[in-house]
PDB file of N, CA and C in Angstrom:
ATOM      1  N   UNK A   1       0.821  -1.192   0.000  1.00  0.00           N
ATOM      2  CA  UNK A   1       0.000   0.000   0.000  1.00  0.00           C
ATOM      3  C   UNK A   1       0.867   1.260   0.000  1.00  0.00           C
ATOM      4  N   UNK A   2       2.067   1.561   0.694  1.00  0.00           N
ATOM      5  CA  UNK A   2       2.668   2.448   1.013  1.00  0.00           C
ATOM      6  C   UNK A   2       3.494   2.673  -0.460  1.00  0.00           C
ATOM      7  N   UNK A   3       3.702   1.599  -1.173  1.00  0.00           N
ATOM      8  CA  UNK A   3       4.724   1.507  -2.574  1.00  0.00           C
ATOM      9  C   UNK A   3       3.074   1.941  -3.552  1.00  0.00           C
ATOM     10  N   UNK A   4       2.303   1.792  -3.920  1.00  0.00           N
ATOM     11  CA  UNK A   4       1.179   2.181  -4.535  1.00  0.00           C
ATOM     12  C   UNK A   4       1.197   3.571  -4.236  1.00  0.00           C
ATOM     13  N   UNK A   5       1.425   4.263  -2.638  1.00  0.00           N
ATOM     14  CA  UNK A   5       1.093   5.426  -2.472  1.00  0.00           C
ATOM     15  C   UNK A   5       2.102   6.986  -2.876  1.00  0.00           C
ATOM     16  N   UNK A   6       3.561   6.335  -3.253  1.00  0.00           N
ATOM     17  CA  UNK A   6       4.588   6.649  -3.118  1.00  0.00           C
ATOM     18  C   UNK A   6       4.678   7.201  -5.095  1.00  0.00           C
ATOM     19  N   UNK A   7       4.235   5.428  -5.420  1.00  0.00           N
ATOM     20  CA  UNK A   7       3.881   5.906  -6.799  1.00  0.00           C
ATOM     21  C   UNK A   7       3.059   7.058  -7.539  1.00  0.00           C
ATOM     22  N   UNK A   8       2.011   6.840  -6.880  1.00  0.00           N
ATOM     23  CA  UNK A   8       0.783   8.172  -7.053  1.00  0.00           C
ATOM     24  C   UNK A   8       1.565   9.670  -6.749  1.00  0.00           C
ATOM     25  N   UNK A   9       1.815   9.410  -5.561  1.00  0.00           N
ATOM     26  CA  UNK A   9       2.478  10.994  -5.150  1.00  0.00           C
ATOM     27  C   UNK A   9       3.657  11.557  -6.473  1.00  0.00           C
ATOM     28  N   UNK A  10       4.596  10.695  -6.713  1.00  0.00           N
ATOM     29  CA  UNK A  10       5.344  10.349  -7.864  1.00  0.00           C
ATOM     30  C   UNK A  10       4.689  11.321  -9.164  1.00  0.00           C
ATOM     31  N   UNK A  11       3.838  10.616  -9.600  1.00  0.00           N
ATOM     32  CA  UNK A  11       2.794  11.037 -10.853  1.00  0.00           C
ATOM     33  C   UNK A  11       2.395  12.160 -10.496  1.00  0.00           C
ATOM     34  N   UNK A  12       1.880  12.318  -9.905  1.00  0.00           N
ATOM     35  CA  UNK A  12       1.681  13.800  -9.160  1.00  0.00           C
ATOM     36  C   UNK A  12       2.421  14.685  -8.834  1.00  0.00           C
ATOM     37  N   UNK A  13       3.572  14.897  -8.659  1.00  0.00           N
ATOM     38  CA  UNK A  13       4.433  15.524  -8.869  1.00  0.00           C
ATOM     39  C   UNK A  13       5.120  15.466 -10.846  1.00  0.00           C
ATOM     40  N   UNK A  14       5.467  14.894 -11.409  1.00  0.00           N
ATOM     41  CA  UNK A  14       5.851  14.699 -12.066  1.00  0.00           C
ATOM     42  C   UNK A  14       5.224  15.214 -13.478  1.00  0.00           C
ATOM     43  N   UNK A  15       4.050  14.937 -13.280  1.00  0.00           N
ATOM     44  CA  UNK A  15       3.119  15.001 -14.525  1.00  0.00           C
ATOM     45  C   UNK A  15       3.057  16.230 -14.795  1.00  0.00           C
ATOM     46  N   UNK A  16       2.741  17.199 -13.662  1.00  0.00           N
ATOM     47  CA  UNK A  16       2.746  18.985 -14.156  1.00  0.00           C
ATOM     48  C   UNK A  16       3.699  19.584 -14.721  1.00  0.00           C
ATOM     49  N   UNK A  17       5.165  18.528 -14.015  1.00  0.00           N
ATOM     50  CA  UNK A  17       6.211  19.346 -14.308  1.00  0.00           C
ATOM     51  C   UNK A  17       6.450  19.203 -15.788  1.00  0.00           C
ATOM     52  N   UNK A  18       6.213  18.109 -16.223  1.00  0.00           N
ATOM     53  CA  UNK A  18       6.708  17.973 -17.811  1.00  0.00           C
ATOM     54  C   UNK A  18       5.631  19.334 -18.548  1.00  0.00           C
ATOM     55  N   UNK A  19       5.151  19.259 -18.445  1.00  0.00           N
ATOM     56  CA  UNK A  19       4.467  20.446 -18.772  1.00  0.00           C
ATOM     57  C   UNK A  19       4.783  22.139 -18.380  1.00  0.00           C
ATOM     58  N   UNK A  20       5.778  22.118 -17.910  1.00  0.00           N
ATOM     59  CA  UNK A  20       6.049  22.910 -17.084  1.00  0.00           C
ATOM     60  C   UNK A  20       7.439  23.652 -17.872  1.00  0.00           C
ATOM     61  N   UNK A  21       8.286  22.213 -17.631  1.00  0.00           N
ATOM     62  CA  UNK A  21      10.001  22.648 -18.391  1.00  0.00           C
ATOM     63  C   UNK A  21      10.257  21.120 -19.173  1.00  0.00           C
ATOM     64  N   UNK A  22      10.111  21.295 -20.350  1.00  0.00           N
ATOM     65  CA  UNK A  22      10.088  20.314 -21.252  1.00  0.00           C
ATOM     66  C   UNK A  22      11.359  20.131 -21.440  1.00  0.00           C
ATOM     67  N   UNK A  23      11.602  18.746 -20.837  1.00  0.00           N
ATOM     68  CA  UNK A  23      13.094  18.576 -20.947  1.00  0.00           C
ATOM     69  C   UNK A  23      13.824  18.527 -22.674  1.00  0.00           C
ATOM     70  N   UNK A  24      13.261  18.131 -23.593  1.00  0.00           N
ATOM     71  CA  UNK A  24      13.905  18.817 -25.029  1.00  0.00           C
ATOM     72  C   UNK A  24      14.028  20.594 -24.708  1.00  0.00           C
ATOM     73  N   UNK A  25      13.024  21.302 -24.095  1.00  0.00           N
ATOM     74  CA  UNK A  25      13.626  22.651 -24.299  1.00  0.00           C
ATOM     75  C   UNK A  25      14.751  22.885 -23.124  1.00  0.00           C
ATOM     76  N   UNK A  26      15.003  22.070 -21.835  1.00  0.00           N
ATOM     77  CA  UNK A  26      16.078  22.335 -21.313  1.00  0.00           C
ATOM     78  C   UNK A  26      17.448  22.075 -21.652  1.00  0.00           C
ATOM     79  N   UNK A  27      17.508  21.491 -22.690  1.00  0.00           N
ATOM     80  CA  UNK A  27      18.764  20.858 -23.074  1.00  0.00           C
ATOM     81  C   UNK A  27      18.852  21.545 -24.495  1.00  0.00           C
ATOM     82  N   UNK A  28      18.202  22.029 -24.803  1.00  0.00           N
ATOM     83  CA  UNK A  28      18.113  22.902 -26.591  1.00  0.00           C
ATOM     84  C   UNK A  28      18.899  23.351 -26.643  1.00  0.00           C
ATOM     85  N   UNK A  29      20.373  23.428 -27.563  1.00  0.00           N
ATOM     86  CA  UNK A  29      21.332  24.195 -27.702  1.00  0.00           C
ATOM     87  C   UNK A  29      21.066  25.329 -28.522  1.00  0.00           C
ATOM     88  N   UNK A  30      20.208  25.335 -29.582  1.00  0.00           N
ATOM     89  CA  UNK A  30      19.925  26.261 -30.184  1.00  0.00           C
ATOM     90  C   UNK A  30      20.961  26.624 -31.113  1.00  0.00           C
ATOM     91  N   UNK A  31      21.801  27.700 -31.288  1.00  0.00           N
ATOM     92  CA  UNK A  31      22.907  27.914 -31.978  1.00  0.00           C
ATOM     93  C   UNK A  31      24.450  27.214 -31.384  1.00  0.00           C
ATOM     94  N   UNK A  32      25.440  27.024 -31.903  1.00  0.00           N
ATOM     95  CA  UNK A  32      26.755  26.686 -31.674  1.00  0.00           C
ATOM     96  C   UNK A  32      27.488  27.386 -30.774  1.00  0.00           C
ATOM     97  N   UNK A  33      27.151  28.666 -30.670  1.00  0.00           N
ATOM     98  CA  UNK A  33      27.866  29.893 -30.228  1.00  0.00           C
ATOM     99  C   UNK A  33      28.496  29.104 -28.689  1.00  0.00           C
ATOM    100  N   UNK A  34      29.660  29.790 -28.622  1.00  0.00           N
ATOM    101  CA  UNK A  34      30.521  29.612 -26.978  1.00  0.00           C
ATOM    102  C   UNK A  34      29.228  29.687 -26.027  1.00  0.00           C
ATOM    103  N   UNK A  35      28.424  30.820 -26.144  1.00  0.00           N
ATOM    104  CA  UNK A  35      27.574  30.976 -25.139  1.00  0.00           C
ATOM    105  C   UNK A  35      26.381  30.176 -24.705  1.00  0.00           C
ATOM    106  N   UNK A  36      25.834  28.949 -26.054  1.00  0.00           N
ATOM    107  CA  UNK A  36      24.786  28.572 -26.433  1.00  0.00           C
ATOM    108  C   UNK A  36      25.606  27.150 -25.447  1.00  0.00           C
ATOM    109  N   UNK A  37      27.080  26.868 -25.913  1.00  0.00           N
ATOM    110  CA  UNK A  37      27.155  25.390 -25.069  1.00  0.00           C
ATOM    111  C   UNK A  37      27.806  25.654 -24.027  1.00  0.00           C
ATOM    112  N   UNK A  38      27.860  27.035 -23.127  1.00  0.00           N
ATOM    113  CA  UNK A  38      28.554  27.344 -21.727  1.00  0.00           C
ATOM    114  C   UNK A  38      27.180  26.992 -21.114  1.00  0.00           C
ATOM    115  N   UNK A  39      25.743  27.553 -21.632  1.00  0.00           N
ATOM    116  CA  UNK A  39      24.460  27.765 -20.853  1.00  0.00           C
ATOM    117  C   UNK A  39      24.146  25.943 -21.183  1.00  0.00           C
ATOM    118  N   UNK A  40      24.380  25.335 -22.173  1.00  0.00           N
ATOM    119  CA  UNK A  40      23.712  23.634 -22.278  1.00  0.00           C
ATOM    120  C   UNK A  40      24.965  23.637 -20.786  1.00  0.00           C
ATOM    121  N   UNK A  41      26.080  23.502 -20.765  1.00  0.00           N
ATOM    122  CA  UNK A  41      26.799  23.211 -19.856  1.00  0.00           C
ATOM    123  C   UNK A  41      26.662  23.281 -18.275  1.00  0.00           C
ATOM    124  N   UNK A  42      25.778  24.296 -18.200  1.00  0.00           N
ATOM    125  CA  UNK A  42      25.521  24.776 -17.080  1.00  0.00           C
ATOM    126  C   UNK A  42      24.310  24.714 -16.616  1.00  0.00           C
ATOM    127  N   UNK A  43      23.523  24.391 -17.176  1.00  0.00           N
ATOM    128  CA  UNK A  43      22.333  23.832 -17.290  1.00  0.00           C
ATOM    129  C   UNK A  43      21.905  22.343 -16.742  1.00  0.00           C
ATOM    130  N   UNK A  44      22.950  22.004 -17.145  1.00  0.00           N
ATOM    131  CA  UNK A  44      23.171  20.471 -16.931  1.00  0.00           C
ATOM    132  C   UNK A  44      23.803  20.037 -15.314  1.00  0.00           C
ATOM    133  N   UNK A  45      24.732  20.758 -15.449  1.00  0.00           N
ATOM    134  CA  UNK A  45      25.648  20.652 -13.674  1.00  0.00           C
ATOM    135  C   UNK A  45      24.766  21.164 -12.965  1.00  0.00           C
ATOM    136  N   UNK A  46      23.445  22.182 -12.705  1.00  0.00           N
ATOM    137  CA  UNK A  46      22.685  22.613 -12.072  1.00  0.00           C
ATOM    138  C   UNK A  46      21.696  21.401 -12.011  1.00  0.00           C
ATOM    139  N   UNK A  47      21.407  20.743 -12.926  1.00  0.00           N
ATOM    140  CA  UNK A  47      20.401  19.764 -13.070  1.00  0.00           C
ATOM    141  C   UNK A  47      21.408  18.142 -11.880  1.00  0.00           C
ATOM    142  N   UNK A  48      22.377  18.236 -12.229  1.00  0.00           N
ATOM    143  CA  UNK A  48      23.428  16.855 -11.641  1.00  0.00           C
ATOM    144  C   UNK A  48      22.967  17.248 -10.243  1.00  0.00           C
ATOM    145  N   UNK A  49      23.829  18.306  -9.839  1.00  0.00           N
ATOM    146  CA  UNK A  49      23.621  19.304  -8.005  1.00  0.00           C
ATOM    147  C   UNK A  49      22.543  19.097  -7.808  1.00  0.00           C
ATOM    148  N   UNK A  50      21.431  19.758  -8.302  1.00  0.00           N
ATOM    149  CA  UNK A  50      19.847  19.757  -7.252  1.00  0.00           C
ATOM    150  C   UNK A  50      19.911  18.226  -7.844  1.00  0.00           C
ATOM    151  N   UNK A  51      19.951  17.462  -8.506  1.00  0.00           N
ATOM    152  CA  UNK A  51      19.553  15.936  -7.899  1.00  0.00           C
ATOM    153  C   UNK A  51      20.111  15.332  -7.141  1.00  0.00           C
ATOM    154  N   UNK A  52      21.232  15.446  -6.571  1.00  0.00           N
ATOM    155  CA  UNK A  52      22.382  14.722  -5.873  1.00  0.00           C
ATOM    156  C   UNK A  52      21.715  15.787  -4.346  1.00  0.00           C
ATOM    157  N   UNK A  53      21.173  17.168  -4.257  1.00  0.00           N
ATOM    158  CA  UNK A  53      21.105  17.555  -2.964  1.00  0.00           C
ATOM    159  C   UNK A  53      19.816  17.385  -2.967  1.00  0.00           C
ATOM    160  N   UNK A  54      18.391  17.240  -3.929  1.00  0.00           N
ATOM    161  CA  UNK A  54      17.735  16.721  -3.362  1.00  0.00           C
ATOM    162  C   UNK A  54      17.390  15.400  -3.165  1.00  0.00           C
ATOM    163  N   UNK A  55      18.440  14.008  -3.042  1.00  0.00           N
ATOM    164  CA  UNK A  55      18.555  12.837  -2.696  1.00  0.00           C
ATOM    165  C   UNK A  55      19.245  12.753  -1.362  1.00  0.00           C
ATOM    166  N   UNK A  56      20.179  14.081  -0.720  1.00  0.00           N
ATOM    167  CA  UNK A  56      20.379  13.901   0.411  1.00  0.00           C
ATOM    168  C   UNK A  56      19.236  15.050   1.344  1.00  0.00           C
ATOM    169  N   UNK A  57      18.784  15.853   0.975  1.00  0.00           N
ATOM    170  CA  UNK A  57      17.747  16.085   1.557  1.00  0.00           C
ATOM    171  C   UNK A  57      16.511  15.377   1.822  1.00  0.00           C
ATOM    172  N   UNK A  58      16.009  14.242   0.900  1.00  0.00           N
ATOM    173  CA  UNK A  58      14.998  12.909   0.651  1.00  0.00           C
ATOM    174  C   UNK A  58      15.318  12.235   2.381  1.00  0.00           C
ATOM    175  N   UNK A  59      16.536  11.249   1.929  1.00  0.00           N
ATOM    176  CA  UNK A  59      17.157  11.104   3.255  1.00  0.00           C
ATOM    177  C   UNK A  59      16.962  11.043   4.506  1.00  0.00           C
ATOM    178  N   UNK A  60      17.386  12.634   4.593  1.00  0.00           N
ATOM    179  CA  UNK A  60      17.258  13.243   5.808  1.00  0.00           C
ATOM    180  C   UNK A  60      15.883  13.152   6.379  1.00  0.00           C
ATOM    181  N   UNK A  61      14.886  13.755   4.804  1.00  0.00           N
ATOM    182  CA  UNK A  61      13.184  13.346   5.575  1.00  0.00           C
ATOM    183  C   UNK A  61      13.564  12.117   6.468  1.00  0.00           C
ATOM    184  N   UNK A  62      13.669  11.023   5.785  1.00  0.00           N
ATOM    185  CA  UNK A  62      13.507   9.693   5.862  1.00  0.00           C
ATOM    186  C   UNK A  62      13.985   9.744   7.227  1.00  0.00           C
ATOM    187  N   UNK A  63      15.299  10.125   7.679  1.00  0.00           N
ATOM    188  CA  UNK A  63      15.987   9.997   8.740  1.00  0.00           C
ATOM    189  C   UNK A  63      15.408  10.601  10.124  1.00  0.00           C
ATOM    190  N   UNK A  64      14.698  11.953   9.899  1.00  0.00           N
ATOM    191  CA  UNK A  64      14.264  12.869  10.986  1.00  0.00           C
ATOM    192  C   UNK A  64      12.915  12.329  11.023  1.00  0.00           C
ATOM    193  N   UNK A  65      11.721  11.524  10.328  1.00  0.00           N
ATOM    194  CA  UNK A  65      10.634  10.502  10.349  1.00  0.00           C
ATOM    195  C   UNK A  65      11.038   9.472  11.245  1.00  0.00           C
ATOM    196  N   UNK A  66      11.752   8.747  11.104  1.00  0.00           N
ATOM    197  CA  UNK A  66      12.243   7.363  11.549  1.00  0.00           C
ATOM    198  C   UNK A  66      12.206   7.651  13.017  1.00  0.00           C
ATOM    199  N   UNK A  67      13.055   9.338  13.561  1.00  0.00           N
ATOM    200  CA  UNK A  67      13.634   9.442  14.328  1.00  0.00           C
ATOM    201  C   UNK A  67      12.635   9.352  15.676  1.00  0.00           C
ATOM    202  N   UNK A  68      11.825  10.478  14.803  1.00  0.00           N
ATOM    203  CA  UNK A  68      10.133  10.747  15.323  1.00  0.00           C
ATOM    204  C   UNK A  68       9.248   9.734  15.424  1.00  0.00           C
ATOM    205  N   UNK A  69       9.454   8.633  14.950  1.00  0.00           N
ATOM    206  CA  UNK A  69       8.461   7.557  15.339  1.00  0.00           C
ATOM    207  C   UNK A  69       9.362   6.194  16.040  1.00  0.00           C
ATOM    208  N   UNK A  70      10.471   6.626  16.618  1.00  0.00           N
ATOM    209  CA  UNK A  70      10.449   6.110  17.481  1.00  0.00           C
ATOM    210  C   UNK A  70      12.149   4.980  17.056  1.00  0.00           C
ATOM    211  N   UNK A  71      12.342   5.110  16.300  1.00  0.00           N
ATOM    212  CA  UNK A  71      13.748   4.275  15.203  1.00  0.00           C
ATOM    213  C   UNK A  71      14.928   4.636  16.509  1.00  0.00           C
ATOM    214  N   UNK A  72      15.844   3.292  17.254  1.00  0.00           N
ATOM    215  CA  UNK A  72      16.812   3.628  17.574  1.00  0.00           C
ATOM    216  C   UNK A  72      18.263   4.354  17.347  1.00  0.00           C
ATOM    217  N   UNK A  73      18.507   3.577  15.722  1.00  0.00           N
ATOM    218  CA  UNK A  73      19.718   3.409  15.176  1.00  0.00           C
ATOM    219  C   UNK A  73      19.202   4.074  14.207  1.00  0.00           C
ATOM    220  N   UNK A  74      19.616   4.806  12.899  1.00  0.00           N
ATOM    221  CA  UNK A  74      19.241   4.896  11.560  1.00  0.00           C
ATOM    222  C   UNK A  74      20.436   5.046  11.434  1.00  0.00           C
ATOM    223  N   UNK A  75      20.768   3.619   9.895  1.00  0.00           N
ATOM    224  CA  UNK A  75      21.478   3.638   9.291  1.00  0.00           C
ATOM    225  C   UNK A  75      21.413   3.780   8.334  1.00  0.00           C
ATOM    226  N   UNK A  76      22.412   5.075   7.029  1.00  0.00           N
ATOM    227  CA  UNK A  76      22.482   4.996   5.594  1.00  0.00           C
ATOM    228  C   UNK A  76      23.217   4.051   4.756  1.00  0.00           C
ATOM    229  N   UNK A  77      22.483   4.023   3.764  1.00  0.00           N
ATOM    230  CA  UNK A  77      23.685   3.092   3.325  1.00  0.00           C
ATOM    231  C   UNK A  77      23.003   2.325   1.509  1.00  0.00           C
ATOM    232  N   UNK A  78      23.974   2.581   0.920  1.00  0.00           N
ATOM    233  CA  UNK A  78      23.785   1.702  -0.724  1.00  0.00           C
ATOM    234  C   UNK A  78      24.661   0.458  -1.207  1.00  0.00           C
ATOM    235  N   UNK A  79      23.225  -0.694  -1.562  1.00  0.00           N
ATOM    236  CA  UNK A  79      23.870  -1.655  -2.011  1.00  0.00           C
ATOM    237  C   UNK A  79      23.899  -1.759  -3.490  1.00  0.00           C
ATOM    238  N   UNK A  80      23.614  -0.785  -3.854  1.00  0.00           N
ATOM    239  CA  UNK A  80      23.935  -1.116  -5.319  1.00  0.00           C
ATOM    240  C   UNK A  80      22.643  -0.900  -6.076  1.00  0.00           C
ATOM    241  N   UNK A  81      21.789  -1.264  -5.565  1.00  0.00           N
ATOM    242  CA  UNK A  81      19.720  -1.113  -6.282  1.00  0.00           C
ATOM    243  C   UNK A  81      19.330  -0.556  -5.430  1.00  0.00           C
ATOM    244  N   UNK A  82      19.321  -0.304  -4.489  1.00  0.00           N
ATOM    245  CA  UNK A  82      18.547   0.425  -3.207  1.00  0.00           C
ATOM    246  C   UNK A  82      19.179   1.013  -2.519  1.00  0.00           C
ATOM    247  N   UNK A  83      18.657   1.895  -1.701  1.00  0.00           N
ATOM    248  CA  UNK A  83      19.820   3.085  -0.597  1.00  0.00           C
ATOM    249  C   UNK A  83      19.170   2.106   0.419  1.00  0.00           C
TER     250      UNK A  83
END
């Protein structure tokens, strides 16, 4: 139930956004110019960062939840398919 609910929220988030910032127009180089592949360039490392800080901010929910309902230990940790 909780993996069904996780999904939904998922879609729900997700679905507006494509509509929102169409990932073909975030990545559009448009012309060749220095400036056209400094901004694809930078565009992109902004996109890497907020996913990498909002996966340790995710986390942390996860961690300060756990903490609050009562979790002794919380441990992080990746095996390879799953955190």
């Amino acid at each position: 139930m909780v993996n069904l609910i996780a999904v939904l929220a998922g879609v729900a988030i997700a679905v507006p956004m494509i509509f929102l910032v169409l990932i073909g127009n975030l990545f559009d180089m448009g012309d060749q110019s220095g400036k056209a592949i400094f901004l694809y360039v930078l565009r992109f490392v902004v996109l890497l960062v907020g996913t990498i800080v909002y996966m340790i901010l995710h986390e942390l929910i996860h961690a300060l939840f756990m903490r609050i309902f009562g979790a002794t230990r919380i441990r992080f940790g990746f095996n390879g398919f799953f955190a």
